[in-house]
Each structure stands twice: as structure tokens, then as C-alpha cells.
PDB file of N, CA and C in Angstrom:
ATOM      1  N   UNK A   1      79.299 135.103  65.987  1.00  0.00           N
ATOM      2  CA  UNK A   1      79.816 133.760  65.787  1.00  0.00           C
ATOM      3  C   UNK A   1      81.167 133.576  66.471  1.00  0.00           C
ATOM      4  N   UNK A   2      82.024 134.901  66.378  1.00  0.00           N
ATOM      5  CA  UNK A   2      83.418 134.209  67.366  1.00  0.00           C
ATOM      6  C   UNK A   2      83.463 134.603  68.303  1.00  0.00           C
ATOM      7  N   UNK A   3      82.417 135.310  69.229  1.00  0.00           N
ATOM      8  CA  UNK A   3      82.263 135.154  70.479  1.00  0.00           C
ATOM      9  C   UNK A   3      81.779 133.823  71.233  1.00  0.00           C
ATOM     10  N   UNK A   4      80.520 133.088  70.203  1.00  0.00           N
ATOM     11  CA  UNK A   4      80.135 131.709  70.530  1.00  0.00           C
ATOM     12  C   UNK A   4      81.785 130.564  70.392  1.00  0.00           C
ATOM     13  N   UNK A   5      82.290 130.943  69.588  1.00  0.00           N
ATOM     14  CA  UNK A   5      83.219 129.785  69.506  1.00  0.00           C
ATOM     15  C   UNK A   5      84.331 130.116  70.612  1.00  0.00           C
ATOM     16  N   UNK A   6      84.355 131.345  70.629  1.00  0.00           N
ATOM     17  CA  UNK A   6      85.431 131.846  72.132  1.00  0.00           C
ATOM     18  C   UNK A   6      84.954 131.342  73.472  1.00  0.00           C
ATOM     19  N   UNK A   7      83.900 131.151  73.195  1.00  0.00           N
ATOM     20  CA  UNK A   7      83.024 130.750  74.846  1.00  0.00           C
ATOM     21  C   UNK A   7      83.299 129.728  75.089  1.00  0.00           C
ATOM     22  N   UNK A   8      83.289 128.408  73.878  1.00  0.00           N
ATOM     23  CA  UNK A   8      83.068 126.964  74.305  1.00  0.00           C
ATOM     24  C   UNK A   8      84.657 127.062  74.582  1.00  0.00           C
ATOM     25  N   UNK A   9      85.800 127.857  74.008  1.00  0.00           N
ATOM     26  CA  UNK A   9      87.294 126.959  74.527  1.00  0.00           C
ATOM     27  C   UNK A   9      87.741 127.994  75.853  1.00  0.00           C
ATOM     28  N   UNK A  10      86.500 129.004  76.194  1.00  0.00           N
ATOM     29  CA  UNK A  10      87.279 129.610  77.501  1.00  0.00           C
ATOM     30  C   UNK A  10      87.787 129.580  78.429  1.00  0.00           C
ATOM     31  N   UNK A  11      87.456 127.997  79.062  1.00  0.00           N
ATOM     32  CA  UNK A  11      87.760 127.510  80.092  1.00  0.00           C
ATOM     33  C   UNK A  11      89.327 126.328  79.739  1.00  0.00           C
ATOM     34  N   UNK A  12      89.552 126.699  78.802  1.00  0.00           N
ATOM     35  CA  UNK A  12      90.534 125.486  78.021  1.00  0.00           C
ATOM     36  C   UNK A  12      92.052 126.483  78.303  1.00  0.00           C
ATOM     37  N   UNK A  13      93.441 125.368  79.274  1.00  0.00           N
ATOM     38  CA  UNK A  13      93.882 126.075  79.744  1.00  0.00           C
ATOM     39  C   UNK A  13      94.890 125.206  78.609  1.00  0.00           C
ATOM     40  N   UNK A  14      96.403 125.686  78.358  1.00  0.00           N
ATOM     41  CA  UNK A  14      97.499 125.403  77.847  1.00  0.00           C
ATOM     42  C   UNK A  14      98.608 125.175  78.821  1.00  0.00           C
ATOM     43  N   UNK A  15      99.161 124.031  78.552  1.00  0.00           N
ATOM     44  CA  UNK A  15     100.274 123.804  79.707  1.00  0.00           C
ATOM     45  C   UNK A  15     101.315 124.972  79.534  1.00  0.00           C
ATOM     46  N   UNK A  16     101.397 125.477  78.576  1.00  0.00           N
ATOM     47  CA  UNK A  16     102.037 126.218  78.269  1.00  0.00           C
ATOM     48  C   UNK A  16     102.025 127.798  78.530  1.00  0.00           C
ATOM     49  N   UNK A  17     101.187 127.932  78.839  1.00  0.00           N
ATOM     50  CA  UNK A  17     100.337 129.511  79.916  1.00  0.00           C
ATOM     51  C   UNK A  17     100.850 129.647  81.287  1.00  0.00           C
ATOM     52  N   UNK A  18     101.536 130.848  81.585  1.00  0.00           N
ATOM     53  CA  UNK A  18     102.195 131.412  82.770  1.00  0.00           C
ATOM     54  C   UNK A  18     100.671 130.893  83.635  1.00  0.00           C
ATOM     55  N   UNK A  19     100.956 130.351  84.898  1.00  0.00           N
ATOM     56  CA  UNK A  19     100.132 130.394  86.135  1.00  0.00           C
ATOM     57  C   UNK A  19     100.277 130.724  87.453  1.00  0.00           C
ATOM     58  N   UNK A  20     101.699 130.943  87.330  1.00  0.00           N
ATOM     59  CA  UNK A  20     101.935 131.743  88.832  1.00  0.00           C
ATOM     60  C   UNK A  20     103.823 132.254  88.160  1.00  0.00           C
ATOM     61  N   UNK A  21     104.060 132.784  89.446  1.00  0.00           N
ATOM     62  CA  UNK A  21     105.900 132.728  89.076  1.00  0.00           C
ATOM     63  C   UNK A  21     106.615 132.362  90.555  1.00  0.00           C
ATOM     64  N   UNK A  22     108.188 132.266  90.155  1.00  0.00           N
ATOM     65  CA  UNK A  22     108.368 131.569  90.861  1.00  0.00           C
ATOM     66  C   UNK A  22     109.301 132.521  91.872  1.00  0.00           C
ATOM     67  N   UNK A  23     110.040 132.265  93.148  1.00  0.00           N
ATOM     68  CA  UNK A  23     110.243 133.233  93.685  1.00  0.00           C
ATOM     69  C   UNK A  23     111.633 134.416  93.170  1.00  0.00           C
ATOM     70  N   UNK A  24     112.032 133.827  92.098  1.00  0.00           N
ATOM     71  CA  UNK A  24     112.877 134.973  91.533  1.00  0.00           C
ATOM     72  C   UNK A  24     112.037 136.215  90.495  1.00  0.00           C
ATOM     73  N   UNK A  25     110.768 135.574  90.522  1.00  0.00           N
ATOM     74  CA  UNK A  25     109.900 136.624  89.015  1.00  0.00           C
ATOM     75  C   UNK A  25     109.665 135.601  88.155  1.00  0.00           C
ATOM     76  N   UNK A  26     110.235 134.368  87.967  1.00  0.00           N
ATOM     77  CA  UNK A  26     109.943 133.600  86.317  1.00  0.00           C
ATOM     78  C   UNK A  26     108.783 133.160  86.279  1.00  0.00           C
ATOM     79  N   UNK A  27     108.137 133.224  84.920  1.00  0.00           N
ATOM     80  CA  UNK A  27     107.175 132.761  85.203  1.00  0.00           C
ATOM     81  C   UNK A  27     107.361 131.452  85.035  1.00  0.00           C
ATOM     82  N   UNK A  28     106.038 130.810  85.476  1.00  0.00           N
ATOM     83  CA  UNK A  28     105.986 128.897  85.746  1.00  0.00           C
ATOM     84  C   UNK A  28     104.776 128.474  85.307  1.00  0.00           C
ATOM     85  N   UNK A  29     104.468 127.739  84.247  1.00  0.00           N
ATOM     86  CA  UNK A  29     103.442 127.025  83.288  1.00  0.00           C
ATOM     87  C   UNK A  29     103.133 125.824  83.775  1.00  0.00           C
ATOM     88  N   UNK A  30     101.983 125.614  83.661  1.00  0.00           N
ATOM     89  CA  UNK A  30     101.591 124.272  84.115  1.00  0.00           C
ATOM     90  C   UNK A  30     102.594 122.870  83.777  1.00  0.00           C
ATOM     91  N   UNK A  31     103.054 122.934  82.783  1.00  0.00           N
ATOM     92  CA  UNK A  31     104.245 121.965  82.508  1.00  0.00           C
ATOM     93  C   UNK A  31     105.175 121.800  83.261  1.00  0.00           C
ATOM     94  N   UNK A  32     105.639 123.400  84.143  1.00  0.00           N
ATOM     95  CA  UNK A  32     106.618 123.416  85.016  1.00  0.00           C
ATOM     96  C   UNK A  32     106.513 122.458  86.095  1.00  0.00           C
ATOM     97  N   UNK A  33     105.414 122.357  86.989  1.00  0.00           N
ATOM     98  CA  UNK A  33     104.849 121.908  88.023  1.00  0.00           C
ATOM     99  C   UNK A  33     104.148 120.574  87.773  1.00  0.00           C
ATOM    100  N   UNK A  34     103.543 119.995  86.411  1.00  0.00           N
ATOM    101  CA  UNK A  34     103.091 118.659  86.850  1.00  0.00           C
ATOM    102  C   UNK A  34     104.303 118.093  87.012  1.00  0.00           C
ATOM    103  N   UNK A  35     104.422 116.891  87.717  1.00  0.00           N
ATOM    104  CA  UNK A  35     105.564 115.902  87.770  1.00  0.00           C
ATOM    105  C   UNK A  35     105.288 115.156  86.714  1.00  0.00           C
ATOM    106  N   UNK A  36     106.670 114.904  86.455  1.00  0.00           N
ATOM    107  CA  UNK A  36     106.691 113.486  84.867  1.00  0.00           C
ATOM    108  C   UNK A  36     107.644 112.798  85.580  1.00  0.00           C
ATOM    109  N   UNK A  37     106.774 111.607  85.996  1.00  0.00           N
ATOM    110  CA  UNK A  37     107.441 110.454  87.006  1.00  0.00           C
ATOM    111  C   UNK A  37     107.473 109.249  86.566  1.00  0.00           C
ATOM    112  N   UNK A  38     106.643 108.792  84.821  1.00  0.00           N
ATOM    113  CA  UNK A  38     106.678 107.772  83.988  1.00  0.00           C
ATOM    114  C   UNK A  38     108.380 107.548  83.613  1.00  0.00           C
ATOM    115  N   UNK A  39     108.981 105.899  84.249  1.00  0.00           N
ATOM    116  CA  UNK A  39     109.707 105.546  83.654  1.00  0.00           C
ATOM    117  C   UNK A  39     109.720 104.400  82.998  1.00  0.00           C
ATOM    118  N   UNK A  40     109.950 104.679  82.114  1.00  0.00           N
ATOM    119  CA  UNK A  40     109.349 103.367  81.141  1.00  0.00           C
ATOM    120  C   UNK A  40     110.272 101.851  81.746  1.00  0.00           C
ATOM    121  N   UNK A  41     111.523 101.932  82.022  1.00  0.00           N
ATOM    122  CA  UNK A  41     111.824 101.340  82.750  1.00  0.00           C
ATOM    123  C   UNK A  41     111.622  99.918  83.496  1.00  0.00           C
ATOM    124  N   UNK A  42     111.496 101.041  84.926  1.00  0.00           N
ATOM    125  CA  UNK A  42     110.332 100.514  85.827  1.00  0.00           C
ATOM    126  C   UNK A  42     109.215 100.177  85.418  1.00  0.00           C
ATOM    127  N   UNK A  43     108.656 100.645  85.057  1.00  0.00           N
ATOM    128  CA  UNK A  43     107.271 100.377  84.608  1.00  0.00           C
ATOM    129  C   UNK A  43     107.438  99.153  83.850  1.00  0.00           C
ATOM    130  N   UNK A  44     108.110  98.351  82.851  1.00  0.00           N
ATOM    131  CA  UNK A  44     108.773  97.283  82.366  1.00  0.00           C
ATOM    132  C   UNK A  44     109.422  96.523  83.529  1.00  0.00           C
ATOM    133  N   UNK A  45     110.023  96.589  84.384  1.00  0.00           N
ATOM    134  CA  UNK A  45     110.367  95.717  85.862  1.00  0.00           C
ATOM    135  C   UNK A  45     108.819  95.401  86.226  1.00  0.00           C
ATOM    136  N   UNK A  46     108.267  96.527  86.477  1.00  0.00           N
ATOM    137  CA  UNK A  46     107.150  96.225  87.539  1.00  0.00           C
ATOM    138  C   UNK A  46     106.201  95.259  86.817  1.00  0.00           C
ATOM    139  N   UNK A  47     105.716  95.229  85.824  1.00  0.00           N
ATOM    140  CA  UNK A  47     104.993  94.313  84.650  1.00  0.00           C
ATOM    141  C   UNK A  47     105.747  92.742  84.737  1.00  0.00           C
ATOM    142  N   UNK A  48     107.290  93.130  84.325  1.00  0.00           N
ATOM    143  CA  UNK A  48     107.627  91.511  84.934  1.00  0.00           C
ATOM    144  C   UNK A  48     107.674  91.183  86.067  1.00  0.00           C
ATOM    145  N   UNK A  49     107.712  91.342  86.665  1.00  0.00           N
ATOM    146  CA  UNK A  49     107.320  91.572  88.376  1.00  0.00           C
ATOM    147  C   UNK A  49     105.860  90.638  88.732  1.00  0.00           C
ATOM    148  N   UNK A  50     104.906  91.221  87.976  1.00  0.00           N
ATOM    149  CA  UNK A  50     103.637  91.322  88.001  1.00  0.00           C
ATOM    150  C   UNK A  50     103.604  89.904  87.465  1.00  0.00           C
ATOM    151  N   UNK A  51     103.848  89.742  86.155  1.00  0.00           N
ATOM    152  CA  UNK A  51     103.734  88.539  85.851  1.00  0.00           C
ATOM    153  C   UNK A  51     104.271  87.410  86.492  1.00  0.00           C
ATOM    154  N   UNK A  52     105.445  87.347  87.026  1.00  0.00           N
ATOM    155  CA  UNK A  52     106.149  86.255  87.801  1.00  0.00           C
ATOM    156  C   UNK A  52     105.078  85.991  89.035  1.00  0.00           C
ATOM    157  N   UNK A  53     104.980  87.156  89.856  1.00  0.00           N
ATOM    158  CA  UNK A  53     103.665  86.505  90.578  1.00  0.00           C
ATOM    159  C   UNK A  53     102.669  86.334  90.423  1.00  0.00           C
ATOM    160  N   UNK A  54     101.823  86.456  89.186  1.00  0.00           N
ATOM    161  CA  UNK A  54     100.791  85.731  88.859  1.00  0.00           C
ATOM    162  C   UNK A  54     101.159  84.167  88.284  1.00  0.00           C
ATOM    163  N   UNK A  55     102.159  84.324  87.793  1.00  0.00           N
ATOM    164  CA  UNK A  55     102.745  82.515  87.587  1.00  0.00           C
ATOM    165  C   UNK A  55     103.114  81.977  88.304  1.00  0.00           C
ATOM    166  N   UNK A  56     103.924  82.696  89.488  1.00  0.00           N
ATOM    167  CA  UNK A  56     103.502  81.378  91.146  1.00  0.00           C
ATOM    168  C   UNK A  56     102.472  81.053  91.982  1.00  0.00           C
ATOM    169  N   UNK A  57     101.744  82.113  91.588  1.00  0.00           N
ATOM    170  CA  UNK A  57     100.375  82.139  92.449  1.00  0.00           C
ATOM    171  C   UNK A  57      99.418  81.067  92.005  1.00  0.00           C
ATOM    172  N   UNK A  58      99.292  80.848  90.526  1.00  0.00           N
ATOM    173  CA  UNK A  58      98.437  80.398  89.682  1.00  0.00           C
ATOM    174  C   UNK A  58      99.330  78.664  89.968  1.00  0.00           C
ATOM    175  N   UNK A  59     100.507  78.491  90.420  1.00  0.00           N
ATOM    176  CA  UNK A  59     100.941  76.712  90.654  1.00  0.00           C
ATOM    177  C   UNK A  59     100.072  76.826  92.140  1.00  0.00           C
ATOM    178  N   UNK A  60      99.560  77.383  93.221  1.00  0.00           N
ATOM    179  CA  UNK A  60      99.401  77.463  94.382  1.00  0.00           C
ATOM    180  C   UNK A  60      98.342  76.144  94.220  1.00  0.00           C
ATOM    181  N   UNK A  61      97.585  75.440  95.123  1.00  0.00           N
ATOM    182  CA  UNK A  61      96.634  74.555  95.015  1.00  0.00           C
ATOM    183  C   UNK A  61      95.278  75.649  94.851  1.00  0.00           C
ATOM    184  N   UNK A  62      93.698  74.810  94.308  1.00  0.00           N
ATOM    185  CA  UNK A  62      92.964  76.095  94.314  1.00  0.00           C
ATOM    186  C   UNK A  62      92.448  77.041  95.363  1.00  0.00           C
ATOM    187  N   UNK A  63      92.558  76.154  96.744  1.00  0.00           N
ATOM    188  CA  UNK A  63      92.051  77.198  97.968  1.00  0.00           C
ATOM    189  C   UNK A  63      92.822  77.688  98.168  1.00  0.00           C
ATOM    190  N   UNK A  64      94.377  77.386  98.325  1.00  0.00           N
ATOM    191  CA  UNK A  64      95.389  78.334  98.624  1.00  0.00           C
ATOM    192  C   UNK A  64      95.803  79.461  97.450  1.00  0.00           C
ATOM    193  N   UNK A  65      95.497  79.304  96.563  1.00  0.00           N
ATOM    194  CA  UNK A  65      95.062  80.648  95.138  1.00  0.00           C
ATOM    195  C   UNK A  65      94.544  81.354  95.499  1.00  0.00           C
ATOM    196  N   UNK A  66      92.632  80.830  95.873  1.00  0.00           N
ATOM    197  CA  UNK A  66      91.924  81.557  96.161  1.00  0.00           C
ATOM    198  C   UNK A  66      92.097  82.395  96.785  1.00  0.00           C
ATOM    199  N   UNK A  67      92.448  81.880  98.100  1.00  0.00           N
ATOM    200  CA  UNK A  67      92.520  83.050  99.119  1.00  0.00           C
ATOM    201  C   UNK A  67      94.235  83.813  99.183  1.00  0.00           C
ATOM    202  N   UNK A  68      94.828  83.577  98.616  1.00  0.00           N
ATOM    203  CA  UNK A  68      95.693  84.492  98.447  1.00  0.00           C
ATOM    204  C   UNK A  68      95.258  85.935  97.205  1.00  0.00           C
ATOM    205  N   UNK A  69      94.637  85.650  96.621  1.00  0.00           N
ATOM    206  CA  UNK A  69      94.128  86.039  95.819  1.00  0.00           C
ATOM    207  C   UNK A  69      92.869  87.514  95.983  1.00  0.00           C
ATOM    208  N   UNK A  70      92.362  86.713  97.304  1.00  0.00           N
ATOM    209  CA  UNK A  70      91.079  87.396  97.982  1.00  0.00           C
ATOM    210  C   UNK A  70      91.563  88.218  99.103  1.00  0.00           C
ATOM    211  N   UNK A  71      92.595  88.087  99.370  1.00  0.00           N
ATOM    212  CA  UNK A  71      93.586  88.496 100.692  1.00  0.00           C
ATOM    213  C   UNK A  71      94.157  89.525 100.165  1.00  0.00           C
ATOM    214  N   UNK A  72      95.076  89.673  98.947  1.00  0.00           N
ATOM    215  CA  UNK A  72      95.870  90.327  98.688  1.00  0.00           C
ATOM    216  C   UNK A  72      95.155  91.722  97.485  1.00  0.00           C
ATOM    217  N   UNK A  73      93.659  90.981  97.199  1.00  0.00           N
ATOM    218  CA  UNK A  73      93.122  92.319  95.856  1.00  0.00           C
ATOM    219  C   UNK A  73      93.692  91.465  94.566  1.00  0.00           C
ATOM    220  N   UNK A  74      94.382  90.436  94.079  1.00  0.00           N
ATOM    221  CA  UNK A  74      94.974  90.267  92.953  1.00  0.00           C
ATOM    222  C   UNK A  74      93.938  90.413  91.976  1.00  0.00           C
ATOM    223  N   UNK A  75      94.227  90.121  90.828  1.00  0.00           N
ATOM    224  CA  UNK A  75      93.349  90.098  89.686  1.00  0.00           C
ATOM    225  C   UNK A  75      92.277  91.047  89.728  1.00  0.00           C
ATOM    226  N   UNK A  76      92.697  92.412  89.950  1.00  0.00           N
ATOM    227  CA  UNK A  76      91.541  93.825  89.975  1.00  0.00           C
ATOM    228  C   UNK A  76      90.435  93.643  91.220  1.00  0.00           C
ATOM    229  N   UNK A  77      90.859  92.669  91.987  1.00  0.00           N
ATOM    230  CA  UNK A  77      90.117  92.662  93.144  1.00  0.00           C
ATOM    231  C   UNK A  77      90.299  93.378  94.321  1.00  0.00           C
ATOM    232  N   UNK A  78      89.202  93.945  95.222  1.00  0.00           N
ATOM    233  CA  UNK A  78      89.483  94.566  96.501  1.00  0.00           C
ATOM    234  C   UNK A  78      90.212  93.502  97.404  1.00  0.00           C
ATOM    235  N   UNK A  79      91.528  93.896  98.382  1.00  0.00           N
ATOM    236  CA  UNK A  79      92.038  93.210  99.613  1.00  0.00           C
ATOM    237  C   UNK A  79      90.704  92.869 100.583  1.00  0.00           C
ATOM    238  N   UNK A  80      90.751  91.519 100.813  1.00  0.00           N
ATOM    239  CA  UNK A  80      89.439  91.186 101.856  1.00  0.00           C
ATOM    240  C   UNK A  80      90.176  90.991 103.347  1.00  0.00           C
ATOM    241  N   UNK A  81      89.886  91.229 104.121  1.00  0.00           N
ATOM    242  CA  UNK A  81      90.504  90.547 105.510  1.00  0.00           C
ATOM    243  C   UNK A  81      90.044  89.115 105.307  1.00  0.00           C
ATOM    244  N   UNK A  82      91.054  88.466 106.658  1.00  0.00           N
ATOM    245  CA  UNK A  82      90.999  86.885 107.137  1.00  0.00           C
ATOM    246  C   UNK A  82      89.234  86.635 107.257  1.00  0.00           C
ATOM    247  N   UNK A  83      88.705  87.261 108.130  1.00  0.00           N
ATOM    248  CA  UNK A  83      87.468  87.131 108.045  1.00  0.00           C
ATOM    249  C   UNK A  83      86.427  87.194 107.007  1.00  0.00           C
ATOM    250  N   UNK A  84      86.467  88.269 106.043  1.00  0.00           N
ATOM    251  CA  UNK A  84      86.181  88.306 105.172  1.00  0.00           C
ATOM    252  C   UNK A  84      85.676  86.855 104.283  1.00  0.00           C
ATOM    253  N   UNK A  85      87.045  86.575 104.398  1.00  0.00           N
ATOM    254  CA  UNK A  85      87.563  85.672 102.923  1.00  0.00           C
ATOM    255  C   UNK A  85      86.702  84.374 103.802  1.00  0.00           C
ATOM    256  N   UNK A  86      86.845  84.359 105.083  1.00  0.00           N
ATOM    257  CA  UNK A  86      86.394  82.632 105.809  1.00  0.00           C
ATOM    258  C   UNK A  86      84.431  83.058 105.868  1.00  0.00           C
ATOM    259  N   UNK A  87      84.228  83.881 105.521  1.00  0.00           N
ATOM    260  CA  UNK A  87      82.554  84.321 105.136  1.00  0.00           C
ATOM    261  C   UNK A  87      82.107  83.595 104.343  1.00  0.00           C
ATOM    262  N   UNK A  88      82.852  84.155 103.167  1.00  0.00           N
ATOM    263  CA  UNK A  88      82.465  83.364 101.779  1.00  0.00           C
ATOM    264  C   UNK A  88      83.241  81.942 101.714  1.00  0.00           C
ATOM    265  N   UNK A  89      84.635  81.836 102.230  1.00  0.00           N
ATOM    266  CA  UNK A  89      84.489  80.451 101.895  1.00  0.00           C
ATOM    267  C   UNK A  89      83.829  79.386 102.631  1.00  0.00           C
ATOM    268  N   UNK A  90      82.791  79.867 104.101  1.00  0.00           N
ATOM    269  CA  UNK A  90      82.544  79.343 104.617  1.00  0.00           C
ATOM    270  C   UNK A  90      83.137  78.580 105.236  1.00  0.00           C
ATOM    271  N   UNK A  91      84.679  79.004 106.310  1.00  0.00           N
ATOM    272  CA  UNK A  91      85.121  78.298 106.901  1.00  0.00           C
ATOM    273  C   UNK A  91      85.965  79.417 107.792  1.00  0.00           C
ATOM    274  N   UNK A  92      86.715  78.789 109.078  1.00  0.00           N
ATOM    275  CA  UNK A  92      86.438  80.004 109.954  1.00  0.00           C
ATOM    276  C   UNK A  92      87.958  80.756 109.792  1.00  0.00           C
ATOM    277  N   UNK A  93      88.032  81.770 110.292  1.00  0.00           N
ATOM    278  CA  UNK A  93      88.714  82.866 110.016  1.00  0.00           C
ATOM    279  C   UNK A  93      90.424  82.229 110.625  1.00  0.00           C
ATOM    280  N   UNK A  94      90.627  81.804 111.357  1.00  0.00           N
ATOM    281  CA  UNK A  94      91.900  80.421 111.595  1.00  0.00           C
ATOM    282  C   UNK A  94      92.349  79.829 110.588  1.00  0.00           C
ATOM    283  N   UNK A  95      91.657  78.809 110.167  1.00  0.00           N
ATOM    284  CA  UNK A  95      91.506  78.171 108.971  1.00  0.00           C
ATOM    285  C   UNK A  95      92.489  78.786 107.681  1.00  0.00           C
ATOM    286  N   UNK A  96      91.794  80.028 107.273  1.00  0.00           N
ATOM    287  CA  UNK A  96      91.892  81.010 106.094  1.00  0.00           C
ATOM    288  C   UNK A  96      92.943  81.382 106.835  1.00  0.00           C
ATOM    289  N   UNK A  97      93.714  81.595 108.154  1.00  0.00           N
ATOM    290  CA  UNK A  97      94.995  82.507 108.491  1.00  0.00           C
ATOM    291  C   UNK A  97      96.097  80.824 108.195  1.00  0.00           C
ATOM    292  N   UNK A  98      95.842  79.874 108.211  1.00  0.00           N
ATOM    293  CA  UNK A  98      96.392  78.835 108.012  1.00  0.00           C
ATOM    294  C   UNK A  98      96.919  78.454 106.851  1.00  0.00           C
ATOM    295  N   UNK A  99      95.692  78.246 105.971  1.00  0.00           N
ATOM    296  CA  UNK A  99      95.772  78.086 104.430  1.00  0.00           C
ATOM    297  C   UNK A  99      96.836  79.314 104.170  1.00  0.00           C
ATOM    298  N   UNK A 100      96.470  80.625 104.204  1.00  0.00           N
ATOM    299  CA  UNK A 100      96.968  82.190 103.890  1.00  0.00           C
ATOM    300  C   UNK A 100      99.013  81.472 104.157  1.00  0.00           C
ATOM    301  N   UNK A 101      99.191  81.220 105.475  1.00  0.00           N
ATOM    302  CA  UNK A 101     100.590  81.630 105.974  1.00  0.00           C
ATOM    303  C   UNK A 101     101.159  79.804 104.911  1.00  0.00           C
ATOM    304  N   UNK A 102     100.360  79.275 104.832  1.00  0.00           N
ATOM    305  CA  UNK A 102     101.009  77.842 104.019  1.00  0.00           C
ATOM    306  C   UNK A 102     101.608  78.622 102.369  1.00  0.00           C
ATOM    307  N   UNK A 103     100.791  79.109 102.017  1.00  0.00           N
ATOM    308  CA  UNK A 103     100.297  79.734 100.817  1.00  0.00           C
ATOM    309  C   UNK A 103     101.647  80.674 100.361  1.00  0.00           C
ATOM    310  N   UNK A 104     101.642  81.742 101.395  1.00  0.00           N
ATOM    311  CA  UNK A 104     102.924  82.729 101.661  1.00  0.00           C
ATOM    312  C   UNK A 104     104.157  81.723 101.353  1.00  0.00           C
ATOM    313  N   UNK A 105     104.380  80.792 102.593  1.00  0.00           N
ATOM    314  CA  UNK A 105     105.586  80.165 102.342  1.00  0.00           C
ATOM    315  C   UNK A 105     105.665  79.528 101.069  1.00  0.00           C
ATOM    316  N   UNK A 106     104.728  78.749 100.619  1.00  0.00           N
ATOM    317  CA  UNK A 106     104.980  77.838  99.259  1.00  0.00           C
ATOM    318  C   UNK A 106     105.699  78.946  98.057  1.00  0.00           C
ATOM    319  N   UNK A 107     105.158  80.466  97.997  1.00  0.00           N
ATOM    320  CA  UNK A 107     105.259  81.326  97.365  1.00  0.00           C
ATOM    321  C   UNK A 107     106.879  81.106  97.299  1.00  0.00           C
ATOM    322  N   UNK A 108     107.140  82.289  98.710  1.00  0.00           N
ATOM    323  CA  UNK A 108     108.444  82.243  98.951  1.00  0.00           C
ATOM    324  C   UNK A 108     109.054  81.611  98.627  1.00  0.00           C
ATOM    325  N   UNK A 109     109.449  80.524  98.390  1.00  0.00           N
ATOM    326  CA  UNK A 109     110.277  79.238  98.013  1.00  0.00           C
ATOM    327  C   UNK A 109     110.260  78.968  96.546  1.00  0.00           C
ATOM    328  N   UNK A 110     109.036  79.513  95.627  1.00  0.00           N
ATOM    329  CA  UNK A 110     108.902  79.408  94.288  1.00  0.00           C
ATOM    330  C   UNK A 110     109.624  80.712  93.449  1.00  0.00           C
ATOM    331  N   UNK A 111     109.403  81.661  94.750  1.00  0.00           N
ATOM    332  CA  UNK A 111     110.322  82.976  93.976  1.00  0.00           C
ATOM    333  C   UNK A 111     111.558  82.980  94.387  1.00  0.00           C
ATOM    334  N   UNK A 112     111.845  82.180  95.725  1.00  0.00           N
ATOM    335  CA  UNK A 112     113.474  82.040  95.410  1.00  0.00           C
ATOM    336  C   UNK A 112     113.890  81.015  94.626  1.00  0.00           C
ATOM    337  N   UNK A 113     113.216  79.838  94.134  1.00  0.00           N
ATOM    338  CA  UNK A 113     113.896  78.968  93.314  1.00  0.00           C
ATOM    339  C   UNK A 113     113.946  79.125  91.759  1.00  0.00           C
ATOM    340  N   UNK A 114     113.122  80.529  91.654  1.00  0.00           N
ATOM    341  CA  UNK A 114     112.724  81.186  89.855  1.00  0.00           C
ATOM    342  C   UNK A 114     114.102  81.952  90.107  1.00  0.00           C
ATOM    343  N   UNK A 115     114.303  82.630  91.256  1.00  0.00           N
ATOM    344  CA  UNK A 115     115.492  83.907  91.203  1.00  0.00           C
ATOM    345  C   UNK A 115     116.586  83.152  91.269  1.00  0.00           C
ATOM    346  N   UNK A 116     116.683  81.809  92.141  1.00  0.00           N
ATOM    347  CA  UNK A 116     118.068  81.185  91.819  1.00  0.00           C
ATOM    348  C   UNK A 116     118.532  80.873  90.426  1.00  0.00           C
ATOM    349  N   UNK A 117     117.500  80.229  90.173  1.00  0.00           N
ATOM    350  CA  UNK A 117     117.605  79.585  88.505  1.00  0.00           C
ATOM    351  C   UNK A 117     117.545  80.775  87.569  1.00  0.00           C
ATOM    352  N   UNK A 118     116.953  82.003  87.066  1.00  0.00           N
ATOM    353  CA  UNK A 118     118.066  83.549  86.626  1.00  0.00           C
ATOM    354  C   UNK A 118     119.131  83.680  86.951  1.00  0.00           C
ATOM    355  N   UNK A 119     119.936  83.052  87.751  1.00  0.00           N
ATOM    356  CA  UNK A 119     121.292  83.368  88.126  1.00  0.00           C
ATOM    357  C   UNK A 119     122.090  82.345  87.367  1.00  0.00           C
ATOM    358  N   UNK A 120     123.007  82.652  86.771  1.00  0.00           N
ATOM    359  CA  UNK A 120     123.700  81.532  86.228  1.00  0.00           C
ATOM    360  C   UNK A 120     124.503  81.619  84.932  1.00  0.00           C
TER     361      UNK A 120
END
């Protein structure tokens, strides 16, 4: 019986278990070596971040949404190229680089007039 129960955790490693050493002799545990690069922080910037441009994106008109939208991957979506996006919307790949660069600028101008108005 505690050979069966030794079997199923044999492959079960502990961060805490020497896995190599390092070049003075010490040893070094898996803990040593993963990176811990979570800053909660950032990670709190980047979320408001996130949200501010989904709230300028979402004033955009709906084709210029759309395809910013379809262009860029937003909302868990894959990035489509210009062409791509003028496939499905059925209109030609010009067009969609038109709408796209109107789209950009309207942006621009909504995130500098959100960042002016934080200032103050």
C-alpha cells in the first residue's frame, strides 16, 4: 500500500527541492529560478489603462469601433489585417485603411482630452 501511494506523488516536485547549484556550490530550488514578476501595481495601471480604452473606443461611431476593434484583437479577439477586416465588411481594403486612420485620430484626441481633464 505505500509503495502504491509513493508512486502516484513520484513525479510531484517541491519548489523547495535542491535542482541544480549555483556556481559557488549553493544549492538552488525551483523557487530560486522562477521569476516573480507580478506587480500588483502595474497590473492595477494596466487594468485602468484597459478600461479607458475600451471607453473611448466604445464613443467611436459603429464602423469605426468595429474595425478598430477587428484591427487591433480588442475584446479577446485575434488582430485581423486591413484586408482581412474589408472581407468581412465587404468593402475594400482602402476604405478600412481610411475608416482605421479616422478612427486612430478621433481616439487620440479623446485620450488627450480625458488626460488633460485628470490634470487639475
Amino acid at each position: 500500500m505505500q509503495f502504491r501511494a509513493g508512486k502516484k506523488s513520484q513525479n510531484d516536485v517541491s519548489i523547495q527541492e535542491p535542482i541544480d547549484s549555483d556556481k559557488d556550490g549553493n544549492s538552488l530550488t525551483l523557487n530560486d529560478v522562477v521569476a516573480d514578476t507580478f506587480d500588483v501595481h502595474e497590473d492595477y495601471e494596466r487594468k485602468e489603462e484597459t478600461e479607458a480604452l475600451y471607453r473611448v473606443v466604445n464613443r467611436l461611431s459603429g464602423r469605426e469601433r468595429q474595425i478598430v476593434i477587428m484591427r487591433y484583437g480588442l475584446s479577446g479577439t485575434q488582430p485581423l489585417t486591413q484586408q482581412q477586416v474589408a472581407d468581412i465588411l465587404r468593402i475594400s481594403r482602402s476604405y478600412v485603411s481610411r475608416i482605421e486612420k479616422k478612427a486612430l485620430e478621433e481616439l487620440r484626441a479623446m485620450m488627450r482630452k480625458g488626460a488633460s481633464a485628470g490634470k487639475g
